[in-house]
Protein backbone atom coordinates (compact mmCIF):
# COMPACT_ATOMS: atom_id res chain seq x y z
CA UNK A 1 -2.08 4.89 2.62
CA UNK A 2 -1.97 4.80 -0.98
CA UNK A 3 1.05 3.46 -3.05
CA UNK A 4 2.00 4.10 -6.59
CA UNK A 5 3.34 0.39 -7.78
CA UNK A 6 4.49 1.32 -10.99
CA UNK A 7 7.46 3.69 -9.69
CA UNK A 8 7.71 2.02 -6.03
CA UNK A 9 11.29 0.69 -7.33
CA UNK A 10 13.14 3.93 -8.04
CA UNK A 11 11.39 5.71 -4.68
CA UNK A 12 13.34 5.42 -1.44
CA UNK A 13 10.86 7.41 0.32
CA UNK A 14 7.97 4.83 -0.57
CA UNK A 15 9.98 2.47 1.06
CA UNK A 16 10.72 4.00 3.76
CA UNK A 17 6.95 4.93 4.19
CA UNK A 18 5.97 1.21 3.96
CA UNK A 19 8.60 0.10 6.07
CA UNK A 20 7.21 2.83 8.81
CA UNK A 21 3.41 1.53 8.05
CA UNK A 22 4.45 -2.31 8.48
CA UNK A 23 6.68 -1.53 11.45
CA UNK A 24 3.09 0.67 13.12
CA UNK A 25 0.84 -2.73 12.02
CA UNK A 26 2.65 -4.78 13.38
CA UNK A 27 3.90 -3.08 16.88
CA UNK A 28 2.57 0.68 17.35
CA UNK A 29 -0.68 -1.08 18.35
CA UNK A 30 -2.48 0.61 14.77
CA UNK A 31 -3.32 -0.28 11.91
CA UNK A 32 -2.44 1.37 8.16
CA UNK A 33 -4.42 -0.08 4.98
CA UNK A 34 -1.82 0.20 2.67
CA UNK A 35 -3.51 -0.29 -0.85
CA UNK A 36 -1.41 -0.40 -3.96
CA UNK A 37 -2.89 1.15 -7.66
CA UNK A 38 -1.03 -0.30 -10.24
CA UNK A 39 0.96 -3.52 -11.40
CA UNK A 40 3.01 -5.49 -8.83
CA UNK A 41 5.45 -7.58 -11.26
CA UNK A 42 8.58 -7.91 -9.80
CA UNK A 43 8.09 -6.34 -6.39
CA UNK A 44 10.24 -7.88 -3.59
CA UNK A 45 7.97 -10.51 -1.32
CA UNK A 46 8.58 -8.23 1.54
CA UNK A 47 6.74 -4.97 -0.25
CA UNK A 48 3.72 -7.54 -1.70
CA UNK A 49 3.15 -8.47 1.78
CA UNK A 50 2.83 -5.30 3.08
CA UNK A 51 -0.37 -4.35 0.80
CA UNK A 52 -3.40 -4.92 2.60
CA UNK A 53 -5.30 -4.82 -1.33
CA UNK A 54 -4.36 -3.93 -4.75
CA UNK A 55 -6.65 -2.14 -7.38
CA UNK A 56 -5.46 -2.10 -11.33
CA UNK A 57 -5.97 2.24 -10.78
CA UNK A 58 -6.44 5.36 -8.45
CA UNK A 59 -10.68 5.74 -9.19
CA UNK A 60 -11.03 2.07 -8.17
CA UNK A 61 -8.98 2.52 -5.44
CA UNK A 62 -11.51 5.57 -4.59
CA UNK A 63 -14.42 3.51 -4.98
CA UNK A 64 -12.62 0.69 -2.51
CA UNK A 65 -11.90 3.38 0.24
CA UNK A 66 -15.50 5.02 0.09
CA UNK A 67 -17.06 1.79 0.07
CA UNK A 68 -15.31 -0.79 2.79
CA UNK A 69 -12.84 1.90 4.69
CA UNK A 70 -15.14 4.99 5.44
CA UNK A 71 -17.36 4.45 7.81
């Protein structure tokens, strides 16, 4: 799952997509990489956490997936 950082404060859905993601980690028995393009001043602790990696934009984020998470 990819997440836009620089607009995650004004989007409920976002949330409520990460919240869903965190709640399948942690007890659907799956795992969601949940990587974040963008700055991440000022998110809450709880929304950090949830971000398995952060890359500065979208075509680094592309390179990340193709390289470690594609198999």
């Amino acid at each position: 799952m990819v997440v836009n950082l620089e607009d995650i404060g004004t989007s409920i859905g976002s949330h409520f997509e990460l919240g869903f993601a965190n709640a399948m980690n942690m007890f659907g028995g799956k795992h969601i990489f949940i990587i974040g393009i963008g700055n991440d001043d000022g998110l809450h602790p709880w929304i950090r956490e949830s971000i398995f990696r952060k890359e500065p934009d979208v075509y680094s984020a592309i390179e990340y997936i193709n390289s470690y998470l594609l198999v």
